[in-house]
C-alpha atoms as a PDB file:
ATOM      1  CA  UNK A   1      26.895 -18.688 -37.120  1.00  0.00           C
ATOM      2  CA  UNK A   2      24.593 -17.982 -39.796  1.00  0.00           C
ATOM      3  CA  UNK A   3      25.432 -18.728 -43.396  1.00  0.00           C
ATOM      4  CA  UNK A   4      24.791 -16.204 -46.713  1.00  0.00           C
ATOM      5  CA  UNK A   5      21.900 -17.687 -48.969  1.00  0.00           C
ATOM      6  CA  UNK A   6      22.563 -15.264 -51.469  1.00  0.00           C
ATOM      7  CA  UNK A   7      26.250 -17.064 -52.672  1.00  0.00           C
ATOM      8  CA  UNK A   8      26.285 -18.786 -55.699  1.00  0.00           C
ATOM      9  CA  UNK A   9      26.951 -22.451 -55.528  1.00  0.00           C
ATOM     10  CA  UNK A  10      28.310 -24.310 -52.436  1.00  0.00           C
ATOM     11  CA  UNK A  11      30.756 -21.755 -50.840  1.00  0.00           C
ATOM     12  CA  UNK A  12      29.008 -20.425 -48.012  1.00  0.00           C
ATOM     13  CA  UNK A  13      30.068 -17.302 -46.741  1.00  0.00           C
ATOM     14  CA  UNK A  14      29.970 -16.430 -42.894  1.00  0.00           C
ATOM     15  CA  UNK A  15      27.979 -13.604 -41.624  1.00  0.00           C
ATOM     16  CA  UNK A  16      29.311 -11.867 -38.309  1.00  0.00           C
ATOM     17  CA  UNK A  17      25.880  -9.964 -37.776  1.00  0.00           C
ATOM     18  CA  UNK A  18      23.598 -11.126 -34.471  1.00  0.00           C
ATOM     19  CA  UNK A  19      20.183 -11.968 -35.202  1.00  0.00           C
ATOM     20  CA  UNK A  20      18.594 -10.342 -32.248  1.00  0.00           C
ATOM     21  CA  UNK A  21      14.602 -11.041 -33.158  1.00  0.00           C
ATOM     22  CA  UNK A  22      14.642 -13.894 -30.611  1.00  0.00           C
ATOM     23  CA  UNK A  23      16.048 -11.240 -27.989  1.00  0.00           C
ATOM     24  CA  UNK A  24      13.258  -9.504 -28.611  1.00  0.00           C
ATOM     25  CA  UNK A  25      10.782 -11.401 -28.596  1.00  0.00           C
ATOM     26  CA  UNK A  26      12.236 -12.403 -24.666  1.00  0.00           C
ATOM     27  CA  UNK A  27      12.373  -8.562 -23.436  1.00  0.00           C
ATOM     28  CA  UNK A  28       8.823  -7.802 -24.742  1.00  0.00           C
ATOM     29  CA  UNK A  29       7.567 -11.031 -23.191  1.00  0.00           C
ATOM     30  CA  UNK A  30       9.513  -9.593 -19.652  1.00  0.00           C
ATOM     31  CA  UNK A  31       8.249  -5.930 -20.167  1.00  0.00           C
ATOM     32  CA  UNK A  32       4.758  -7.639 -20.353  1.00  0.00           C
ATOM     33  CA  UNK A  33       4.923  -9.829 -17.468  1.00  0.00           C
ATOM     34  CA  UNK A  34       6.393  -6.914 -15.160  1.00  0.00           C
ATOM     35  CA  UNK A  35       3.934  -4.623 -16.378  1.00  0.00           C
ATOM     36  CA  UNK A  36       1.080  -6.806 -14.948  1.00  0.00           C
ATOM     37  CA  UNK A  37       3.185  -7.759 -11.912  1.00  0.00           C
ATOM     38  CA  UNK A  38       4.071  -4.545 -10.986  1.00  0.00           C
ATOM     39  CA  UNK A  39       0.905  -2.674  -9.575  1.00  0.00           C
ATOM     40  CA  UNK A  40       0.282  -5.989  -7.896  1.00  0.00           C
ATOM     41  CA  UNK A  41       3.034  -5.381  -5.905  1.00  0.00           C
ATOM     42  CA  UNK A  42       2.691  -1.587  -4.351  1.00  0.00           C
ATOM     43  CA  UNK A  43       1.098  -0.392  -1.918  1.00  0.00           C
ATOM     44  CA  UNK A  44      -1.995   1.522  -2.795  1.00  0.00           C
ATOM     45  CA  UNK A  45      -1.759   4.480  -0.596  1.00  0.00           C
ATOM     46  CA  UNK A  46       1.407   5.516   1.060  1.00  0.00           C
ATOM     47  CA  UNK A  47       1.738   5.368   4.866  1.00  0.00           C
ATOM     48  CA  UNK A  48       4.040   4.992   7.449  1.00  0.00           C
ATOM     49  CA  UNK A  49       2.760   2.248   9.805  1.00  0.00           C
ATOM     50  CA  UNK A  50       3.977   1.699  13.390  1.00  0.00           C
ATOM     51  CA  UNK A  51       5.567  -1.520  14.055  1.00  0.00           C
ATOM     52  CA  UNK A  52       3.811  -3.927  16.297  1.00  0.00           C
ATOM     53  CA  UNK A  53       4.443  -7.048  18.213  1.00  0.00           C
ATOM     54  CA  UNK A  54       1.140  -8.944  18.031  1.00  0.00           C
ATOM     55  CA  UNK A  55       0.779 -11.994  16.276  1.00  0.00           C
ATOM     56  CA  UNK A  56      -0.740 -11.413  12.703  1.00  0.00           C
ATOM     57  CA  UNK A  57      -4.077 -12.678  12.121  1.00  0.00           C
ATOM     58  CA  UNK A  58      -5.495 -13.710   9.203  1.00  0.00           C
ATOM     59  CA  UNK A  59      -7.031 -10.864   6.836  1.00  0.00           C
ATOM     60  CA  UNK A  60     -10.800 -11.332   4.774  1.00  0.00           C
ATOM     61  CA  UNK A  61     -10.912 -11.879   1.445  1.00  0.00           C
ATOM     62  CA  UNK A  62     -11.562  -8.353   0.467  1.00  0.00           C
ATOM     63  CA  UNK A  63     -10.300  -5.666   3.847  1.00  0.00           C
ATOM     64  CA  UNK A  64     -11.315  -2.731   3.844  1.00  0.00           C
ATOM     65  CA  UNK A  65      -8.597  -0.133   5.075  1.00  0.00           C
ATOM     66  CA  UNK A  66      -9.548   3.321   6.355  1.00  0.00           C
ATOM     67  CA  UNK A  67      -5.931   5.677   6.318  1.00  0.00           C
ATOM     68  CA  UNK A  68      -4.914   8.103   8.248  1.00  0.00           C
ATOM     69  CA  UNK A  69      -2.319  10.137   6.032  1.00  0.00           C
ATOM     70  CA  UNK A  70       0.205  12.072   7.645  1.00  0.00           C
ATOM     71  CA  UNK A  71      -1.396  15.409   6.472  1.00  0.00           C
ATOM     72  CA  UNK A  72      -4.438  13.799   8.159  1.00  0.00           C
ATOM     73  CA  UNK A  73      -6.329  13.472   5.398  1.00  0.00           C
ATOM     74  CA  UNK A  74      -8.909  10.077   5.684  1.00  0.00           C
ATOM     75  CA  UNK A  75      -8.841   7.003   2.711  1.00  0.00           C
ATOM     76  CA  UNK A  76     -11.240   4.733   2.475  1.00  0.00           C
ATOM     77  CA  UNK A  77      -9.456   2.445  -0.133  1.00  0.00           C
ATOM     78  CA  UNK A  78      -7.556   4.164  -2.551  1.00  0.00           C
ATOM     79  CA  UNK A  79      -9.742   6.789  -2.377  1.00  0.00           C
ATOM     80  CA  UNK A  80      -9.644  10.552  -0.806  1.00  0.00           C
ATOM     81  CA  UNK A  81     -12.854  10.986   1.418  1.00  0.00           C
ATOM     82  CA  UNK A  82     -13.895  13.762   3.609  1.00  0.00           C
ATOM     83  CA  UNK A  83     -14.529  13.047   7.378  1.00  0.00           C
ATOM     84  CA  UNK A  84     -18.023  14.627   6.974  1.00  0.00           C
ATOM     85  CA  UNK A  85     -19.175  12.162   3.947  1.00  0.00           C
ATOM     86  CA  UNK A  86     -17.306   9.065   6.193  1.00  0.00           C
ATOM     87  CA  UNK A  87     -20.498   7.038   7.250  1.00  0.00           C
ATOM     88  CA  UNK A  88     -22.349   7.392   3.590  1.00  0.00           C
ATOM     89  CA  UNK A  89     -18.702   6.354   2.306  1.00  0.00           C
ATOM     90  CA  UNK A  90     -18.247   3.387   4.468  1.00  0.00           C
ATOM     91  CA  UNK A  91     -22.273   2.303   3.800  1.00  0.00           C
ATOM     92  CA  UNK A  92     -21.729   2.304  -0.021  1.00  0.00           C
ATOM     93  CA  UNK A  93     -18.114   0.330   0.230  1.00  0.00           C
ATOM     94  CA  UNK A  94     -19.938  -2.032   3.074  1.00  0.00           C
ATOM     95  CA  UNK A  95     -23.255  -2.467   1.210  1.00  0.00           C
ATOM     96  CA  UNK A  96     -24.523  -0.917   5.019  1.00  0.00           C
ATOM     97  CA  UNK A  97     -22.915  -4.461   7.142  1.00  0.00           C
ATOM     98  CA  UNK A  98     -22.201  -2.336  10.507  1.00  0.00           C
ATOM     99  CA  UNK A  99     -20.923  -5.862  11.384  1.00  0.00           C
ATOM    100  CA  UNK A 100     -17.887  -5.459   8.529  1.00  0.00           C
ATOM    101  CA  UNK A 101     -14.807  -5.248  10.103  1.00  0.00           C
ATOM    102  CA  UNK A 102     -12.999  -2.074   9.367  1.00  0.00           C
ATOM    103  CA  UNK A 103      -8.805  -2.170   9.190  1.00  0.00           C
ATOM    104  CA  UNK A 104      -7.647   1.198  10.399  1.00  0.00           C
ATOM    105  CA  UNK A 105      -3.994   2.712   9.553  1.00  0.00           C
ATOM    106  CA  UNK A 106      -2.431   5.849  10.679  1.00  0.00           C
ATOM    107  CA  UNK A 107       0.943   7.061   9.882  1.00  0.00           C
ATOM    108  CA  UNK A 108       2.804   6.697  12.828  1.00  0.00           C
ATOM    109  CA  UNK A 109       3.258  10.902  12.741  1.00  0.00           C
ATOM    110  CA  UNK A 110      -0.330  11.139  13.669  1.00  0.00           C
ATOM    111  CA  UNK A 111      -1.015  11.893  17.424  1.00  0.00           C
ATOM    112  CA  UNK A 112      -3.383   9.602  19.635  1.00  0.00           C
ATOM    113  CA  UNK A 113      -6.016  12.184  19.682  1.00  0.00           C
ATOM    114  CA  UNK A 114      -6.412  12.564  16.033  1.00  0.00           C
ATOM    115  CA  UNK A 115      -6.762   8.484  16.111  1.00  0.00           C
ATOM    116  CA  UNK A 116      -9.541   8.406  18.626  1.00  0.00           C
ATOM    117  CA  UNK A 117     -11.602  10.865  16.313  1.00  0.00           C
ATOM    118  CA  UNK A 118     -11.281   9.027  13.509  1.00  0.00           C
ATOM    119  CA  UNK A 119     -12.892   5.638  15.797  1.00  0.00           C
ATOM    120  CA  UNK A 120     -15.423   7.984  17.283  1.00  0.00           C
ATOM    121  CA  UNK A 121     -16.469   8.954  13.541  1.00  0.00           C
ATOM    122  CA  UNK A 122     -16.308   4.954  12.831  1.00  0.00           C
ATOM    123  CA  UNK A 123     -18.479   4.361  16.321  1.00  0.00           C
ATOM    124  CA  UNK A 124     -21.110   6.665  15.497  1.00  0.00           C
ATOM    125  CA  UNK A 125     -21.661   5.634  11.914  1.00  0.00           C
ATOM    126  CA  UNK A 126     -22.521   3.018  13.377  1.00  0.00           C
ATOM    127  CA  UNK A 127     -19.117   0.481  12.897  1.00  0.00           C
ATOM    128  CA  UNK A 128     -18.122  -1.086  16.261  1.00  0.00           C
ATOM    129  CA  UNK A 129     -15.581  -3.741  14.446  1.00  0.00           C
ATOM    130  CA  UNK A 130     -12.456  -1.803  13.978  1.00  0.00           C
ATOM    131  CA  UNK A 131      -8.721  -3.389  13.596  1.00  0.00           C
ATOM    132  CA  UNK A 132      -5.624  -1.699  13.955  1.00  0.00           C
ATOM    133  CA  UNK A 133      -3.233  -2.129  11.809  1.00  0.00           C
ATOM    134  CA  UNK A 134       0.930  -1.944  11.797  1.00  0.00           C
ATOM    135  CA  UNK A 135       3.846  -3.347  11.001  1.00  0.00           C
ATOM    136  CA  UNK A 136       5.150  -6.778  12.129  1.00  0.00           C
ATOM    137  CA  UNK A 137       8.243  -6.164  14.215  1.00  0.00           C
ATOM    138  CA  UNK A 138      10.454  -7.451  17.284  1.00  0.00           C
ATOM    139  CA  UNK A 139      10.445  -7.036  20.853  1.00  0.00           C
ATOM    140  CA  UNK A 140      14.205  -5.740  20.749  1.00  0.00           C
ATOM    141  CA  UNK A 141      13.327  -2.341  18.608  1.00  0.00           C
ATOM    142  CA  UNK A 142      13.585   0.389  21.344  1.00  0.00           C
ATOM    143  CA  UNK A 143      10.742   2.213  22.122  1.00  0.00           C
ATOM    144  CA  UNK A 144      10.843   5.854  21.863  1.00  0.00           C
ATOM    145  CA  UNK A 145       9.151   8.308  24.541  1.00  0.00           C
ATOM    146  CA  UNK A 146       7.774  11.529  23.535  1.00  0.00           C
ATOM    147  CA  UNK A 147       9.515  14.529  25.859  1.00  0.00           C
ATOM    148  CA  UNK A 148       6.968  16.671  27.595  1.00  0.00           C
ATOM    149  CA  UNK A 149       6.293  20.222  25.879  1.00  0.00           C
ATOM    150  CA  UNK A 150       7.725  23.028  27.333  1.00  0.00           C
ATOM    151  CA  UNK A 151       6.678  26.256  26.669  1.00  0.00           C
ATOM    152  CA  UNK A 152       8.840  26.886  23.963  1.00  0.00           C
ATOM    153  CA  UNK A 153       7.321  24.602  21.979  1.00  0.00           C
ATOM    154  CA  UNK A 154       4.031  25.195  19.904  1.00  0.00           C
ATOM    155  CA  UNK A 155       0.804  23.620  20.983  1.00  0.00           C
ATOM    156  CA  UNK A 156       0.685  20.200  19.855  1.00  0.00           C
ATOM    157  CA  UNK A 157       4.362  19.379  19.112  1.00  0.00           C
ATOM    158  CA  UNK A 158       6.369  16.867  21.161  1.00  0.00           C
END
């Protein structure tokens, strides 16, 4: 408890107040550590990956990660490019190594066909080293199998 330096003499008086500047000092501390902390620990653009079985391999220093959104929209990065500017994208990010390896992610809403013409975009720019990427998972997730189309169903929908 805290004693009153204001009394006169030696009768000290108790004070019932908490002195809450050391408090402080601890939350802004904490509000400055998870501010730095936190955009180390998102993902930069949002996509939901397949899970897969393989064994994980060891990434570069520095990946570079072309996305497949869901709307099917491309990312190089973090950043929105357009399928026809791909190669001049991937030559500025690559310093023009065709021999960099490029990760590739598509949300797992994306059809096979749309994932093949994104590689044959990669292929003919000229980059032949392309990873697929997904999600670490087990052998006893069940598997699901897309029903054929009937003819009720629009073009392109399972």
């Amino acid at each position: 408890m805290a004693g009153d330096l204001n009394s006169d003499g030696n009768d000290l008086h108790e004070q019932h107040e908490i002195n809450v500047t050391p408090l402080i000092d601890v939350m802004l501390v904490l509000l400055i550590i998870f501010m730095v902390a936190a955009p180390l620990s998102t993902v930069d653009v949002a996509v939901d990956l397949p899970v897969s079985t393989a064994k994980p391999q060891p990434l570069p220093d520095k990946p570079l990660y072309l996305t497949i959104k869901a709307d099917r929209t491309l990312a190089l990065g973090n950043d929105t490019v357009e399928r026809l500017s791909l190669a001049s994208a991937l030559d500025e990010h690559t310093a023009a190594d065709r021999n960099t390896r490029v990760f590739l992610r598509a949300d797992k809403v994306i059809p096979y066909g749309e994932l093949m013409r994104v590689m044959n975009l990669l292929r003919s720019a000229g980059y032949l080293k392309i990873a697929l990427t997904g999600i670490e998972g087990t052998d006893s997730e069940p598997v699901s199998v897309a029903k054929p189309a009937s003819r009720s169903d629009p073009p392109g929908q399972p």
